[in-house]
N, C-alpha and C. Protein backbone atom coordinates (compact mmCIF):
# COMPACT_ATOMS: atom_id res chain seq x y z
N UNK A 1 0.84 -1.18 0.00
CA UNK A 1 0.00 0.00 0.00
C UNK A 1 0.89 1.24 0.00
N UNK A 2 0.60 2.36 -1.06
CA UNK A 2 1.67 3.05 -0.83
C UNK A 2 1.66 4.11 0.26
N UNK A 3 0.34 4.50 1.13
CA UNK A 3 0.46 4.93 2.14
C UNK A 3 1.36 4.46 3.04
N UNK A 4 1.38 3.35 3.37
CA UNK A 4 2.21 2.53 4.10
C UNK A 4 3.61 2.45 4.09
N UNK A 5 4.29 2.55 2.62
CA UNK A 5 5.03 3.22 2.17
C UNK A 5 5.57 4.63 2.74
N UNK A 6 4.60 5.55 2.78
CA UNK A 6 5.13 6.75 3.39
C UNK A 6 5.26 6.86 4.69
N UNK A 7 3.85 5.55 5.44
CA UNK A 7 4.35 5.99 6.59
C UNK A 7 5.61 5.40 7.14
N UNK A 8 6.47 4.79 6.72
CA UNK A 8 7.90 4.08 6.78
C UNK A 8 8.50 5.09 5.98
N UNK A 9 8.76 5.84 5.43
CA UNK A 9 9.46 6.81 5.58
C UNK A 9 9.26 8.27 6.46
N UNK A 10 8.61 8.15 7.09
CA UNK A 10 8.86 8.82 8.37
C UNK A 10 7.54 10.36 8.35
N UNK A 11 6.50 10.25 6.88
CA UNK A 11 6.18 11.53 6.81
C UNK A 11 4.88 11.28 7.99
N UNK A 12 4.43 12.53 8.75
CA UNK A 12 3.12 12.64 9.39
C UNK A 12 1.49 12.15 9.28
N UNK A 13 1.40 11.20 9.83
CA UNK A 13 0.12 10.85 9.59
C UNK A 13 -1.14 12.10 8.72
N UNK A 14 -1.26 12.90 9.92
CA UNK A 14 -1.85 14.01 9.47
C UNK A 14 -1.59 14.27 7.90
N UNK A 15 -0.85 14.70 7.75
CA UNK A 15 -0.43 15.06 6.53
C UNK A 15 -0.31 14.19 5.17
N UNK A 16 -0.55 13.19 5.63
CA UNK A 16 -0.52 12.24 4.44
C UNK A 16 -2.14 11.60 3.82
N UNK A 17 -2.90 11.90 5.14
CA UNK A 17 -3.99 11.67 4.90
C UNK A 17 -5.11 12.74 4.75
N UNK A 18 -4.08 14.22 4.43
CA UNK A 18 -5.05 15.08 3.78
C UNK A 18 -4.82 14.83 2.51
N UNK A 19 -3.07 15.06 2.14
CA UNK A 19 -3.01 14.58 0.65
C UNK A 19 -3.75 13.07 -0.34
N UNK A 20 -3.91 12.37 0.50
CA UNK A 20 -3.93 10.86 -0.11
C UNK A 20 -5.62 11.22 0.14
N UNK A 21 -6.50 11.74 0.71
CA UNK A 21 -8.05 11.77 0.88
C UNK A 21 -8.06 10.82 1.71
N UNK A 22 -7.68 10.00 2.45
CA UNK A 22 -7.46 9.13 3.47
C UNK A 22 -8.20 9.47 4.80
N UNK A 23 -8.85 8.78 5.92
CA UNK A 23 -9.09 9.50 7.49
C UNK A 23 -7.95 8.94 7.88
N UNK A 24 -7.46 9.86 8.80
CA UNK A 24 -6.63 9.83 9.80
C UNK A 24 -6.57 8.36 10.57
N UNK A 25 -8.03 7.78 11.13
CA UNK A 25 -7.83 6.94 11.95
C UNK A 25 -7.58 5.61 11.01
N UNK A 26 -7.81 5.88 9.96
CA UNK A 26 -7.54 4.68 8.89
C UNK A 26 -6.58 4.06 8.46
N UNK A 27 -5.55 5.45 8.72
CA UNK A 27 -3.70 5.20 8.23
C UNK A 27 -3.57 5.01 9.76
N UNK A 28 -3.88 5.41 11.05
CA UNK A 28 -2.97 4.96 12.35
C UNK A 28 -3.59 4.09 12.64
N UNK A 29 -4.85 3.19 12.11
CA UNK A 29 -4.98 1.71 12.20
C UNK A 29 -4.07 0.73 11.67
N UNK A 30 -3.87 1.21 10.63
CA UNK A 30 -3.06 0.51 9.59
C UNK A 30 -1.32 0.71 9.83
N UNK A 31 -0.90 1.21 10.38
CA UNK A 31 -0.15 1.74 10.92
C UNK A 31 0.14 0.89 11.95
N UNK A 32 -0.58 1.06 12.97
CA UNK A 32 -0.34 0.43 14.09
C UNK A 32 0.02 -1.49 13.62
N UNK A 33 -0.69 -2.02 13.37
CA UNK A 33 -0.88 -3.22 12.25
C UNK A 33 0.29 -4.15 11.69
N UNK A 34 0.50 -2.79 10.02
CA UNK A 34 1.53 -3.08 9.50
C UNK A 34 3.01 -2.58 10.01
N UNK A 35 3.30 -1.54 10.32
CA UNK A 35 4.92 -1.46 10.25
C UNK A 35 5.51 -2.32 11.28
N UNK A 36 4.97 -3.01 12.31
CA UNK A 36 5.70 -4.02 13.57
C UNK A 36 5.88 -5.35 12.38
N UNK A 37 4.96 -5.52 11.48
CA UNK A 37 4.79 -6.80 10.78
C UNK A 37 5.86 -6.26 10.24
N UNK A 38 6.57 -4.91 8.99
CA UNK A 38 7.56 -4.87 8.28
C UNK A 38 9.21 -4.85 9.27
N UNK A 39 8.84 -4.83 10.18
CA UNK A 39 9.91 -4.80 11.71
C UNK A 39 10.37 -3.12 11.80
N UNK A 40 9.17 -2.38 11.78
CA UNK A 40 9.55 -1.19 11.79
C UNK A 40 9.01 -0.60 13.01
N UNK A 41 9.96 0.05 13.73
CA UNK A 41 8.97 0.77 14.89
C UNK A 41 8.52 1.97 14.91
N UNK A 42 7.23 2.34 15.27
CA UNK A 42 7.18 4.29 15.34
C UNK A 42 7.82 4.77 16.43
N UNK A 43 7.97 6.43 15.44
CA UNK A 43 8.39 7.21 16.48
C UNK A 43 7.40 7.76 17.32
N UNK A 44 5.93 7.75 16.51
CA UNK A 44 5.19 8.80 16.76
C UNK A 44 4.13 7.86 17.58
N UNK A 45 3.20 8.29 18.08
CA UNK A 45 2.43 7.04 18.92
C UNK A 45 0.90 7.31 17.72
């Protein structure tokens, strides 16, 4: 997913899900989810 994508490179939730038309709680579901599965940890909670 290429959101997912961005959020592994480090850009702001917020911000990615005004650009992408996305909700917010949709990418920090997904988020929460996928990046432990890619062995990635957040910075951001």
């Amino acid at each position: 997913m290429r959101a997912l994508d961005l959020l592994e490179s480090g850009r702001p939730v917020p911000d990615m899900a005004a650009s992408l038309g996305i909700a917010q709680p949709c990418l920090y579901r997904e988020k929460q989810h996928d990046l432990p599965n890619r062995g990635i940890t957040s910075q951001n909670p």
